[in-house]
PDB file of N, CA and C in Angstrom:
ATOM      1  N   UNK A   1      49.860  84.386  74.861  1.00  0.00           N
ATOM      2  CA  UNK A   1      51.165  84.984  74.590  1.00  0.00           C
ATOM      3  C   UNK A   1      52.093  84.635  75.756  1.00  0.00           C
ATOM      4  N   UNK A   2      53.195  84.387  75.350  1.00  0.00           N
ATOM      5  CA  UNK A   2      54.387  83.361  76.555  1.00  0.00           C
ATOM      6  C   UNK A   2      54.614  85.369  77.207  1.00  0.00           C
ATOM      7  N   UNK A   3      55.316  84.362  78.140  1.00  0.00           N
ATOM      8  CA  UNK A   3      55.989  85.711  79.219  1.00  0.00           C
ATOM      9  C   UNK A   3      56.746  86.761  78.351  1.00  0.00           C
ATOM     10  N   UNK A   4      57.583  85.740  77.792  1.00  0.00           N
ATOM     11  CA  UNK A   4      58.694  86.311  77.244  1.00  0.00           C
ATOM     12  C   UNK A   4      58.394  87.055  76.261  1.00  0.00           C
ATOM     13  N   UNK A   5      57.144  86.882  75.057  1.00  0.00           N
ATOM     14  CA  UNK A   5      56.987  87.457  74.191  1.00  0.00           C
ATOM     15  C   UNK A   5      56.233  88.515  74.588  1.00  0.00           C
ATOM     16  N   UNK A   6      55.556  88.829  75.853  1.00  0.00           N
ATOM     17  CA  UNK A   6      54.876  89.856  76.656  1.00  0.00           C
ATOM     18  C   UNK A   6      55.871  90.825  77.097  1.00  0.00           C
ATOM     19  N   UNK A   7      56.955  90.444  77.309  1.00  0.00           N
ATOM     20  CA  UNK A   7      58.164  91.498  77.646  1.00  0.00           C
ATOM     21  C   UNK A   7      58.902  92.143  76.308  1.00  0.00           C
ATOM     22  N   UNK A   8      59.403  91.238  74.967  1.00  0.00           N
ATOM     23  CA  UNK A   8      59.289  92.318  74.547  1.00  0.00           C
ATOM     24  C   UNK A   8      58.449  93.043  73.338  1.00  0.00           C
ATOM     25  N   UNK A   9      57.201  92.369  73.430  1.00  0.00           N
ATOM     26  CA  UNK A   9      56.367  92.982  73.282  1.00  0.00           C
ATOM     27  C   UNK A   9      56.215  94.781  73.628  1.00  0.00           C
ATOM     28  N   UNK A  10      56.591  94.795  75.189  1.00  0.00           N
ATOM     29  CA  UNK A  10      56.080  95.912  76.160  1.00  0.00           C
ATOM     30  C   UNK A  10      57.616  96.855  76.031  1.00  0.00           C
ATOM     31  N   UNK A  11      58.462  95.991  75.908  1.00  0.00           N
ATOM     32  CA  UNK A  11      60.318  96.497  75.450  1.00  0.00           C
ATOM     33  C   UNK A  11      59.861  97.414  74.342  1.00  0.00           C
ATOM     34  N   UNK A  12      59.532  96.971  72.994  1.00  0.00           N
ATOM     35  CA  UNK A  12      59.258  97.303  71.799  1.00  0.00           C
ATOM     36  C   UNK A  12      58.485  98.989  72.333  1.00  0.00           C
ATOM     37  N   UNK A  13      56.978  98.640  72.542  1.00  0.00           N
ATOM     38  CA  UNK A  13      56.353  99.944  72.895  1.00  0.00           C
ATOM     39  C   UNK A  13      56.998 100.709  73.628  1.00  0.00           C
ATOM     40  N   UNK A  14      57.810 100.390  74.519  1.00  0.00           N
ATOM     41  CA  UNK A  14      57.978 101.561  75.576  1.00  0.00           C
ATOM     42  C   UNK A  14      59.175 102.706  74.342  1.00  0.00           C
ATOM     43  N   UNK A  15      59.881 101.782  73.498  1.00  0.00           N
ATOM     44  CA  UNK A  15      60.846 102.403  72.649  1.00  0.00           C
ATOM     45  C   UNK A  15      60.315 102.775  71.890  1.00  0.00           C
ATOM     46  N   UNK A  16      59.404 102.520  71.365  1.00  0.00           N
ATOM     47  CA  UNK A  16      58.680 103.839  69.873  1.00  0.00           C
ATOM     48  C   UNK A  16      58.055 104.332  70.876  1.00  0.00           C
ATOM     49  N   UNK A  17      57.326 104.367  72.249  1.00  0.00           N
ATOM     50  CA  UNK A  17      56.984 105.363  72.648  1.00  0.00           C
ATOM     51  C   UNK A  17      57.693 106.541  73.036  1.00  0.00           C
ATOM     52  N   UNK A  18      59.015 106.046  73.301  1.00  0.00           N
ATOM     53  CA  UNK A  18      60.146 107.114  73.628  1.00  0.00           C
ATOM     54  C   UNK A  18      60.001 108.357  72.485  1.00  0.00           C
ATOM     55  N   UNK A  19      60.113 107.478  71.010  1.00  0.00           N
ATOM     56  CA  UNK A  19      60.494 108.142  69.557  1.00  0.00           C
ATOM     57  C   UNK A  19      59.567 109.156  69.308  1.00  0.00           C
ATOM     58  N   UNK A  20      58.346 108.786  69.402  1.00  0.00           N
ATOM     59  CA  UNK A  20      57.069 109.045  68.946  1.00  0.00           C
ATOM     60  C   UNK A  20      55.384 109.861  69.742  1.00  0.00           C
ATOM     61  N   UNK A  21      56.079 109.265  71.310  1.00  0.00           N
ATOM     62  CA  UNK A  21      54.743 109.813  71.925  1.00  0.00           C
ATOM     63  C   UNK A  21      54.404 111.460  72.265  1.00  0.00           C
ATOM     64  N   UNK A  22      55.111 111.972  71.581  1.00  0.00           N
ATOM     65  CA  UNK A  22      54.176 113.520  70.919  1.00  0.00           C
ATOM     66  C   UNK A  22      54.046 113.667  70.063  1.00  0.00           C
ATOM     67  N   UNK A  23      53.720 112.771  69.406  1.00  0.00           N
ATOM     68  CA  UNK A  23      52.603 112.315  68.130  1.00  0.00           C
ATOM     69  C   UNK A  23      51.010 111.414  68.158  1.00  0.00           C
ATOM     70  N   UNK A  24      51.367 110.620  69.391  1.00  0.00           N
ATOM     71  CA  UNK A  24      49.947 110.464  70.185  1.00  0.00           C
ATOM     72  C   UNK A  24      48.986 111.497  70.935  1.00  0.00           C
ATOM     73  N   UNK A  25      47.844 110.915  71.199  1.00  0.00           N
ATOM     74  CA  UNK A  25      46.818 111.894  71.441  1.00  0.00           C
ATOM     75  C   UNK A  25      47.026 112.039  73.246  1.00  0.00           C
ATOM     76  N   UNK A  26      46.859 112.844  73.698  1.00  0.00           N
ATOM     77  CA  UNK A  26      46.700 112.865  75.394  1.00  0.00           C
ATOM     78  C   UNK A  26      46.713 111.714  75.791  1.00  0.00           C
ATOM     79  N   UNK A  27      45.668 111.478  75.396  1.00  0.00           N
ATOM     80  CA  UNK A  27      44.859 110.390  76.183  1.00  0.00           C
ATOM     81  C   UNK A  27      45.489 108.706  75.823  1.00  0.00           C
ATOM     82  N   UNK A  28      46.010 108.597  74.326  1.00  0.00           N
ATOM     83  CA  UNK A  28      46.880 107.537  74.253  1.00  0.00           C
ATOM     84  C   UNK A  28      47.772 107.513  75.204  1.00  0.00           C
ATOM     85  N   UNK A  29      48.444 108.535  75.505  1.00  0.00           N
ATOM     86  CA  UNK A  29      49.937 108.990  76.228  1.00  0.00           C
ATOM     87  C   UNK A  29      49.308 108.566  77.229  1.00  0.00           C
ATOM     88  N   UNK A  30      48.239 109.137  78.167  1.00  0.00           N
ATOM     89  CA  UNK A  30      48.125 108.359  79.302  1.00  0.00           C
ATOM     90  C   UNK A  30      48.175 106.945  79.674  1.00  0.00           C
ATOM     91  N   UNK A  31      47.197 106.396  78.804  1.00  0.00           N
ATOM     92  CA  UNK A  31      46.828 105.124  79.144  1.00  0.00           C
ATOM     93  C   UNK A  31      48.135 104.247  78.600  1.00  0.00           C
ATOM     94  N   UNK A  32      48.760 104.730  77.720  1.00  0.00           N
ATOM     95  CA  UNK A  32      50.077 103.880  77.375  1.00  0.00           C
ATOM     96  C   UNK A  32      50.860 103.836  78.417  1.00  0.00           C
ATOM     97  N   UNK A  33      51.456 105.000  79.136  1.00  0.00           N
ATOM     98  CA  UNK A  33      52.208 105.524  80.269  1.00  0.00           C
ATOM     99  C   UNK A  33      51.611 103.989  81.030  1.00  0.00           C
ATOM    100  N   UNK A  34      50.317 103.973  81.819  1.00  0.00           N
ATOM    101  CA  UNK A  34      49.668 103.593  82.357  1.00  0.00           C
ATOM    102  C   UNK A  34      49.792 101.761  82.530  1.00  0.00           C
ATOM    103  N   UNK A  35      49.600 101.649  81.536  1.00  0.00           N
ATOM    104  CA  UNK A  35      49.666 100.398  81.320  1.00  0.00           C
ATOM    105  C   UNK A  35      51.028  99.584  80.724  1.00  0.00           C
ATOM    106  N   UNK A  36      51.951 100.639  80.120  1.00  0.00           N
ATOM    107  CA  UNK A  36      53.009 100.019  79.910  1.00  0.00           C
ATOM    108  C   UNK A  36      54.204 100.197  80.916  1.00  0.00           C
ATOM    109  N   UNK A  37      54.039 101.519  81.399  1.00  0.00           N
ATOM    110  CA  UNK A  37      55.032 102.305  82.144  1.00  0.00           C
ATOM    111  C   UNK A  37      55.138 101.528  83.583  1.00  0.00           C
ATOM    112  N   UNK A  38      53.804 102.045  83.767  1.00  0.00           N
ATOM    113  CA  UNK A  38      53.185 101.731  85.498  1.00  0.00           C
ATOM    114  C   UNK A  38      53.132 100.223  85.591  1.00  0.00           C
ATOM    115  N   UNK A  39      52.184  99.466  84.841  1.00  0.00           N
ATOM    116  CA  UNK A  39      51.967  98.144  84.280  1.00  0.00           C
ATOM    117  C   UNK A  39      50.911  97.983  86.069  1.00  0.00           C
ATOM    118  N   UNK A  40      49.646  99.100  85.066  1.00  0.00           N
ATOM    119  CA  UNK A  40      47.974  99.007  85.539  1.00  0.00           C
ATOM    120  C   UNK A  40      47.550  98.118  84.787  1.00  0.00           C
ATOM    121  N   UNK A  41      46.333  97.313  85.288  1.00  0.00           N
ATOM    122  CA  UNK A  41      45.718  96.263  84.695  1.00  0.00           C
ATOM    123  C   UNK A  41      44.660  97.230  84.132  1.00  0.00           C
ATOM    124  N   UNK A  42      44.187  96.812  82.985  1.00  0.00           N
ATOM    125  CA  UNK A  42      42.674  97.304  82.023  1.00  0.00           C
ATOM    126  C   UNK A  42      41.871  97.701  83.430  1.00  0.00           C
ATOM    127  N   UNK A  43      41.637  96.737  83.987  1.00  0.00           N
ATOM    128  CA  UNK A  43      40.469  97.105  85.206  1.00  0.00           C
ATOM    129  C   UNK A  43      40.837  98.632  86.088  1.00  0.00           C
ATOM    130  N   UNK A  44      42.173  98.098  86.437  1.00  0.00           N
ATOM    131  CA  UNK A  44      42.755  99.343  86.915  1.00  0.00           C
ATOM    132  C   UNK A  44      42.191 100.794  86.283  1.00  0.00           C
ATOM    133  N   UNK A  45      43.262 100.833  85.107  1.00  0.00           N
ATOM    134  CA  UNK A  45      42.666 102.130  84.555  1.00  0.00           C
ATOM    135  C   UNK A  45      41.359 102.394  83.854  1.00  0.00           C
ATOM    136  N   UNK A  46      40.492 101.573  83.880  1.00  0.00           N
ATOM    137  CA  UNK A  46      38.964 101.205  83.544  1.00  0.00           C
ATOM    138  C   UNK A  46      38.617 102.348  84.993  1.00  0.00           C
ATOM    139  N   UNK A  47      38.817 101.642  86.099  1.00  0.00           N
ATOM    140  CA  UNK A  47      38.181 102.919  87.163  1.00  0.00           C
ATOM    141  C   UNK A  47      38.548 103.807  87.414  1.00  0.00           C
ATOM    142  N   UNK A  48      39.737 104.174  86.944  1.00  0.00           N
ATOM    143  CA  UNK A  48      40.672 105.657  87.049  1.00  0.00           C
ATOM    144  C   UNK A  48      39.785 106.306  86.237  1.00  0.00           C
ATOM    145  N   UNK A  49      39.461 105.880  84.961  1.00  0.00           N
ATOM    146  CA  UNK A  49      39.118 107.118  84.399  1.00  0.00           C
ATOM    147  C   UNK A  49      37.555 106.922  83.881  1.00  0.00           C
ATOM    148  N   UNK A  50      36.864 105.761  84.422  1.00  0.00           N
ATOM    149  CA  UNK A  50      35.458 105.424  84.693  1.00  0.00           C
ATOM    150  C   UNK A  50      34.662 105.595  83.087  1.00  0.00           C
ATOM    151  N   UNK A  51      35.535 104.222  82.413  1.00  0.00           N
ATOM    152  CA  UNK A  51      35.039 103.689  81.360  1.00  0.00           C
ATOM    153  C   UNK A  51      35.208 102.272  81.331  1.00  0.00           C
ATOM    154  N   UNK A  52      34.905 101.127  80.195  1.00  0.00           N
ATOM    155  CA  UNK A  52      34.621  99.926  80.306  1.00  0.00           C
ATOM    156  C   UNK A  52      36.514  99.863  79.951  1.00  0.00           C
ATOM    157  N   UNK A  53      36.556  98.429  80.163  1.00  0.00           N
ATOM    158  CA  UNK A  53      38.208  97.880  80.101  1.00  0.00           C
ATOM    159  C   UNK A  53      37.923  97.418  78.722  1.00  0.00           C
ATOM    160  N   UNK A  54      36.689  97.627  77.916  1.00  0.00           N
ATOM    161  CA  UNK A  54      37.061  97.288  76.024  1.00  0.00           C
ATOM    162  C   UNK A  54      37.304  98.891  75.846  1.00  0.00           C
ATOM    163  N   UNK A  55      37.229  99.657  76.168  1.00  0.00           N
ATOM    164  CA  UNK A  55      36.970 101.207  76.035  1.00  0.00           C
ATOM    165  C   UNK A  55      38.533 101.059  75.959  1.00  0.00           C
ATOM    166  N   UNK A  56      39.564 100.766  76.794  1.00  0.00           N
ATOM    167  CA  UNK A  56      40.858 101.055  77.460  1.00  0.00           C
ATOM    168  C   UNK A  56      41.519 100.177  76.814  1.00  0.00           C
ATOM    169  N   UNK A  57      40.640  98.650  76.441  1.00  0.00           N
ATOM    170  CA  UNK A  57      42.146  97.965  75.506  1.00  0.00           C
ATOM    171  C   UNK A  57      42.136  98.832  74.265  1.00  0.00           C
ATOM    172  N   UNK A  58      40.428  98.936  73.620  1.00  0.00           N
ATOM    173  CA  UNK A  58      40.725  99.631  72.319  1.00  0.00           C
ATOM    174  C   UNK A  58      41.617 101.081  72.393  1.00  0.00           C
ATOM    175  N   UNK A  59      41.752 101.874  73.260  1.00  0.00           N
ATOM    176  CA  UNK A  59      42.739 102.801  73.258  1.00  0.00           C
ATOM    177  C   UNK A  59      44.185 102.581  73.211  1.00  0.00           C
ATOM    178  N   UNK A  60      44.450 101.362  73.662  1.00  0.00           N
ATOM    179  CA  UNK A  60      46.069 101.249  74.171  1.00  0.00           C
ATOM    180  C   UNK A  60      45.862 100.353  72.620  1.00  0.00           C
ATOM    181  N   UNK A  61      45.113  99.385  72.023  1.00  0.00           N
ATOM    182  CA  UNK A  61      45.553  99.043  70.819  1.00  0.00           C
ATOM    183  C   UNK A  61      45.775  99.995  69.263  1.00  0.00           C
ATOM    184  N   UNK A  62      44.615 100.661  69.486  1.00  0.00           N
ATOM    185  CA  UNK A  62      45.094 101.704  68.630  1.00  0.00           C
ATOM    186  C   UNK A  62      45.975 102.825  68.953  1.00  0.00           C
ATOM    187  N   UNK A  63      46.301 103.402  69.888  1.00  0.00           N
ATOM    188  CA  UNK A  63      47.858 103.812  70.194  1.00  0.00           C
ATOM    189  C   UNK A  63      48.885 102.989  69.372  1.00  0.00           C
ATOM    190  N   UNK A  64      48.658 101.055  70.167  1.00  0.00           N
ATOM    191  CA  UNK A  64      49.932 100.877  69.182  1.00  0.00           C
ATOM    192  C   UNK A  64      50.524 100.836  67.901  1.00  0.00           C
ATOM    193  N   UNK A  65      49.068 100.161  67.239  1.00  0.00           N
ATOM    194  CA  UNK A  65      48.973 100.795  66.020  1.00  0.00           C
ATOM    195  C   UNK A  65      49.321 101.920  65.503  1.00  0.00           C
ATOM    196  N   UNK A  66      49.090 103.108  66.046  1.00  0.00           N
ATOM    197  CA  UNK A  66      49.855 104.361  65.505  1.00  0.00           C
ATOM    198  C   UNK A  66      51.225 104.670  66.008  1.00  0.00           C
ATOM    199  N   UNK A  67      51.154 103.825  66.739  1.00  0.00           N
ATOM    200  CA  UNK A  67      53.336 103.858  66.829  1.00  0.00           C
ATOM    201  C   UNK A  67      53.801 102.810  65.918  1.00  0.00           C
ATOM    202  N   UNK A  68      53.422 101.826  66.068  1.00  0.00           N
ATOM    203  CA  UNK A  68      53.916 100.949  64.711  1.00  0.00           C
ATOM    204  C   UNK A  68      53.528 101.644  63.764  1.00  0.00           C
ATOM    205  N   UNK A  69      52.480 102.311  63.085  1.00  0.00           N
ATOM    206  CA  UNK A  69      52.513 103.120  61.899  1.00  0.00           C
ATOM    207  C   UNK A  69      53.332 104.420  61.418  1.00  0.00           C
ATOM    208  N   UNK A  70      54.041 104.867  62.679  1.00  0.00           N
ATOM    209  CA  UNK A  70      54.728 106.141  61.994  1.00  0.00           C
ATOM    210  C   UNK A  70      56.270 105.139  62.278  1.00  0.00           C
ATOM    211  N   UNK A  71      56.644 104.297  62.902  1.00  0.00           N
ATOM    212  CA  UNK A  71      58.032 103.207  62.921  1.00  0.00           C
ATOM    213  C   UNK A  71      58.336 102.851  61.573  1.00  0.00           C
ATOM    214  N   UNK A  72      57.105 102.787  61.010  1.00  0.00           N
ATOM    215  CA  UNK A  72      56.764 101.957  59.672  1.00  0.00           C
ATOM    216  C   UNK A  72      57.304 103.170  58.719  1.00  0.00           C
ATOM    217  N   UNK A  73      56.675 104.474  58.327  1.00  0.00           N
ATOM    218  CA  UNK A  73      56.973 105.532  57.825  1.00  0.00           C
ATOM    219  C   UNK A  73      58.205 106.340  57.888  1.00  0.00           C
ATOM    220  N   UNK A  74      58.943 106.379  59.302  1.00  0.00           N
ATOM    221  CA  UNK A  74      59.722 107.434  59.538  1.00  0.00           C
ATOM    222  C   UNK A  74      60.740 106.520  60.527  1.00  0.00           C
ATOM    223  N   UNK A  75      60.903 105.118  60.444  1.00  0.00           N
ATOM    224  CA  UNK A  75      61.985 104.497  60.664  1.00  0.00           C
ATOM    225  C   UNK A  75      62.585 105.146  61.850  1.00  0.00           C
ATOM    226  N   UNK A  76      62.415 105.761  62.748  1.00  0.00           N
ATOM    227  CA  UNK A  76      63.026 106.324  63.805  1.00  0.00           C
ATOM    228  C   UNK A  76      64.220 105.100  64.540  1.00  0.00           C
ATOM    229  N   UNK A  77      63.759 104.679  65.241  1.00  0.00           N
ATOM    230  CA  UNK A  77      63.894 103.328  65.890  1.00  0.00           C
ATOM    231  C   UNK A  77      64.807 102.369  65.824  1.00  0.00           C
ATOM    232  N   UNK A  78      64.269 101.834  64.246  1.00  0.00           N
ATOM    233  CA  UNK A  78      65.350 101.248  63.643  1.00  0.00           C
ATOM    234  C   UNK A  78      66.481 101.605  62.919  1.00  0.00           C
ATOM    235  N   UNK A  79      66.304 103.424  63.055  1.00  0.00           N
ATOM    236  CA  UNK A  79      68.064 104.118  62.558  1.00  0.00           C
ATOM    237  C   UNK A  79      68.428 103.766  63.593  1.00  0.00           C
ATOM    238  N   UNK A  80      68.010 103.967  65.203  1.00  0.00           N
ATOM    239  CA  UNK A  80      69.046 104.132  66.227  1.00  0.00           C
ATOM    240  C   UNK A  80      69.491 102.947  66.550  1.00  0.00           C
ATOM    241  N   UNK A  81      68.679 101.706  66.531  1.00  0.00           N
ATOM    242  CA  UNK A  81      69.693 100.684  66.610  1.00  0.00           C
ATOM    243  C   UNK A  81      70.555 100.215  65.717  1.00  0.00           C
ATOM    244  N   UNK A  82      70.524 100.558  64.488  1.00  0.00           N
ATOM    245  CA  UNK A  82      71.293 100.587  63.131  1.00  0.00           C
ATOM    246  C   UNK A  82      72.504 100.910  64.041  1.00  0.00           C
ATOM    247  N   UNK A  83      72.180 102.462  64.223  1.00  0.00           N
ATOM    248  CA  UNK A  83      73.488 103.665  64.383  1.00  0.00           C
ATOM    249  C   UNK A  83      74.059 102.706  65.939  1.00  0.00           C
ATOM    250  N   UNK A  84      73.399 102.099  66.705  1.00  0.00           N
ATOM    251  CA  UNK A  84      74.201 101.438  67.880  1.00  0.00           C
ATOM    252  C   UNK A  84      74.669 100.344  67.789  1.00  0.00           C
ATOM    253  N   UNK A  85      73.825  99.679  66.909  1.00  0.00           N
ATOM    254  CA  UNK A  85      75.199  98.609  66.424  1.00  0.00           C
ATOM    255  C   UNK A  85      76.353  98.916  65.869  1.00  0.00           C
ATOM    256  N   UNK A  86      76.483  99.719  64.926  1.00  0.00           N
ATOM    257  CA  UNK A  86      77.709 100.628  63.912  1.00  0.00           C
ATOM    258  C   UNK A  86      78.652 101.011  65.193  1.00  0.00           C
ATOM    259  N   UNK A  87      78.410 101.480  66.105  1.00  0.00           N
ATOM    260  CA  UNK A  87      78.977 101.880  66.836  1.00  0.00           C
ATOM    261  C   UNK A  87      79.724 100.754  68.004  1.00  0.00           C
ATOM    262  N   UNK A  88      78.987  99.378  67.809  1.00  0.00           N
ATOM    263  CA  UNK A  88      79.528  98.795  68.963  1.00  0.00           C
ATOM    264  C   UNK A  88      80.703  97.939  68.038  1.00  0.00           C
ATOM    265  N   UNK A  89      80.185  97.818  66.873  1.00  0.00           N
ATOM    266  CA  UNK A  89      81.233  97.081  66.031  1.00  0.00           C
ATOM    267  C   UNK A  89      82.386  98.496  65.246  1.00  0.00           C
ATOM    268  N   UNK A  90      81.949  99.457  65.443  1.00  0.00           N
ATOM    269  CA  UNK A  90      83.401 100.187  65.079  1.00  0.00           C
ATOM    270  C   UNK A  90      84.599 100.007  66.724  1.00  0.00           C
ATOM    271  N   UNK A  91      83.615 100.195  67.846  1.00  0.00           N
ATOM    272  CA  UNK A  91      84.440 100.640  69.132  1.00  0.00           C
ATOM    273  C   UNK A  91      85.260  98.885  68.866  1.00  0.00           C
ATOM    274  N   UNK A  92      85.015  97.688  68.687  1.00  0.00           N
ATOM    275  CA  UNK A  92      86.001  96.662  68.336  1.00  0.00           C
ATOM    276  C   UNK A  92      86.342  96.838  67.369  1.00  0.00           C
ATOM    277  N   UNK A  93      86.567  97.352  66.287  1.00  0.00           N
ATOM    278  CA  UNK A  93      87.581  97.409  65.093  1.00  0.00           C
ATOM    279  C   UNK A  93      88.357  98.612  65.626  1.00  0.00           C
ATOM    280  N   UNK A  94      88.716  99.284  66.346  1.00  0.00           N
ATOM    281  CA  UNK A  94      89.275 100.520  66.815  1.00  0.00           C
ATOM    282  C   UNK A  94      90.332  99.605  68.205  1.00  0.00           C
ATOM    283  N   UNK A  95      89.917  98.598  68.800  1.00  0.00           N
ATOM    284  CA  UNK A  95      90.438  98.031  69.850  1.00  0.00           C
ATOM    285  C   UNK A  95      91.415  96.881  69.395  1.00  0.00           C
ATOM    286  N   UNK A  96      91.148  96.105  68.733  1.00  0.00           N
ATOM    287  CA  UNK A  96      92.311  96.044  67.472  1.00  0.00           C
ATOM    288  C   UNK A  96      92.800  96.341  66.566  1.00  0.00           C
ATOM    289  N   UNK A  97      92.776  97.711  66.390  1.00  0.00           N
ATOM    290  CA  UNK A  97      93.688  98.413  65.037  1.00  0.00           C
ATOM    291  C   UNK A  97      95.177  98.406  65.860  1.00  0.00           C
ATOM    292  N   UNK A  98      95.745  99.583  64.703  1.00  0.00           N
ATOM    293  CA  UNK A  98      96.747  99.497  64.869  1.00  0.00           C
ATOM    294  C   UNK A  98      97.185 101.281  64.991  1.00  0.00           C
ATOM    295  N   UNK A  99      96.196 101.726  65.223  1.00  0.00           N
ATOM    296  CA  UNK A  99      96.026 103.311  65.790  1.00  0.00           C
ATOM    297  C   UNK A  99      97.061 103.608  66.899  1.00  0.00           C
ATOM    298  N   UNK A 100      97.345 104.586  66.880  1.00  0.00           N
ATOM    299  CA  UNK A 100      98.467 104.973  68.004  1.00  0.00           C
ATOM    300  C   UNK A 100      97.158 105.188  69.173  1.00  0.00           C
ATOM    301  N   UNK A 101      97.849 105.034  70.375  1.00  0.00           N
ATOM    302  CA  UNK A 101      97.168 104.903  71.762  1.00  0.00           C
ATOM    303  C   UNK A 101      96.564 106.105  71.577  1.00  0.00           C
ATOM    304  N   UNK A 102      97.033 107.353  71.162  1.00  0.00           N
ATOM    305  CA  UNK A 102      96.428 108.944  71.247  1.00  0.00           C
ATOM    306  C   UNK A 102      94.903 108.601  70.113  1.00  0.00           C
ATOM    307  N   UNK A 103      95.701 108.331  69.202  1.00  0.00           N
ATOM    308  CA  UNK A 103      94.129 108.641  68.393  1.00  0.00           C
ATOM    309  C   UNK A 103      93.093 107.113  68.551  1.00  0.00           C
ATOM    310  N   UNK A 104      93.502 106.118  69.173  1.00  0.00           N
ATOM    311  CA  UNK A 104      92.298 104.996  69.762  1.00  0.00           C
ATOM    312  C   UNK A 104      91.692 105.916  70.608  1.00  0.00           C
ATOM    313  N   UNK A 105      92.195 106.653  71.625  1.00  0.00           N
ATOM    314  CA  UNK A 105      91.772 107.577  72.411  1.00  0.00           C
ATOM    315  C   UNK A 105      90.540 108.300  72.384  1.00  0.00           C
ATOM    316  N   UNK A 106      90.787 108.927  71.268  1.00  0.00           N
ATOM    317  CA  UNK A 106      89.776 109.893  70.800  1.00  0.00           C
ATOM    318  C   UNK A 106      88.800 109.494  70.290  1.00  0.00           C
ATOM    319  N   UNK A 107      89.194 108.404  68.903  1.00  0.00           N
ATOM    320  CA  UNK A 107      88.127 107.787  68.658  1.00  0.00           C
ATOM    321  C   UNK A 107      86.831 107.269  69.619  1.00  0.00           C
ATOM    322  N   UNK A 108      87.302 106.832  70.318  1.00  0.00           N
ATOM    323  CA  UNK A 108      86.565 106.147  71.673  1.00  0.00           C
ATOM    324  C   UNK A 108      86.006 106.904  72.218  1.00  0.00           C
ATOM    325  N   UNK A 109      86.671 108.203  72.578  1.00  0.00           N
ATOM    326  CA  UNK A 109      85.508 109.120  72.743  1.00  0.00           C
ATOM    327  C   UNK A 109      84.599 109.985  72.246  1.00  0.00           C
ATOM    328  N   UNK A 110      84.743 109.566  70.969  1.00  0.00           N
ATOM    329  CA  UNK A 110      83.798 109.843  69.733  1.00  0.00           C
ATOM    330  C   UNK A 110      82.649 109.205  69.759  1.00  0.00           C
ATOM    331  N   UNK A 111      82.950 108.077  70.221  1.00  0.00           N
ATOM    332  CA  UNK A 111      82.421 106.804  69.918  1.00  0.00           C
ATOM    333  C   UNK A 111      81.090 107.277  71.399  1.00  0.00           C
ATOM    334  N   UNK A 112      82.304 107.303  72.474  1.00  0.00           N
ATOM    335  CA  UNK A 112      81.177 107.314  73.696  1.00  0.00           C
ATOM    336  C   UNK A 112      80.372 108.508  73.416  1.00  0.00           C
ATOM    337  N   UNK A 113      80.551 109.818  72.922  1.00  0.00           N
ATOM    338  CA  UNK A 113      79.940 110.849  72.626  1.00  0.00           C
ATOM    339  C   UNK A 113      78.529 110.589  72.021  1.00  0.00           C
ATOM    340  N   UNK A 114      79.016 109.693  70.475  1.00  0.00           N
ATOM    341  CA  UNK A 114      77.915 109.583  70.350  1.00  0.00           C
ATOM    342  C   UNK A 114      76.365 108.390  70.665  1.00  0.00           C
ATOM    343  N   UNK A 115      77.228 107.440  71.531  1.00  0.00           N
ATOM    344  CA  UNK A 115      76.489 106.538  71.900  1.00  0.00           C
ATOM    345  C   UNK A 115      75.453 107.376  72.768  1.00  0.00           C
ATOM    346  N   UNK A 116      75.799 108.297  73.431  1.00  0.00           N
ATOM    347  CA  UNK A 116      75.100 108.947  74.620  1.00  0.00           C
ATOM    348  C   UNK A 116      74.223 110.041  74.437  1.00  0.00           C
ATOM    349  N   UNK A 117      74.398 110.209  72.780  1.00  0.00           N
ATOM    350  CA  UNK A 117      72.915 110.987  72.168  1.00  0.00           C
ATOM    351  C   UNK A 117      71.905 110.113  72.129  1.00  0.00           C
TER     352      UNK A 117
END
């Protein structure tokens, strides 16, 4: 796997983990944290918590699996980048309208309001 597809590979997880990880088990949450967060090698957390590094990939793979499986079900994820694109292409249709300066105003800070949920 190239660099690049290792990054966002690890991009991807860390964002359904945002959505989703209190829906994982403890122990997914750790070792995900762990290895995606921290970016511990298998061996690493193999002696942290004094099991084999197939013990620790199979945990962090089936973790991902169950974040790609509820992404899959309950679309979290892909509403919010939906809803942030909508938003980056309304804030330019609002920057060339023809809105009075007061209500571009507001809009915009509608706009920033809700970007920042």
């Amino acid at each position: 796997m190239s660099q690049e597809n290792r990054l966002e590979k690890t991009n991807r997880v860390n964002l359904l983990f945002d959505f989703y990880e209190l829906l994982l088990t403890e122990k997914q949450q750790t070792f995900l944290k762990y290895y995606f967060h921290d970016d511990f090698s298998l061996g690493e957390i193999a002696a942290e918590f004094e099991i084999s590094r197939q013990a620790v990939y199979e945990h962090i793979k089936r973790a991902e699996q169950m974040l790609e499986a509820y992404e899959q079900k309950l679309g979290l994820l892909a509403k919010q980048q939906k809803a942030d694109e909508d938003l980056i292409r309304l804030e330019k249709l609002l920057e060339g309208s023809e809105l009075s300066s007061a209500d571009k105003e507001q809009a915009l800070t509608i706009i920033k309001d809700l970007q920042s949920l």
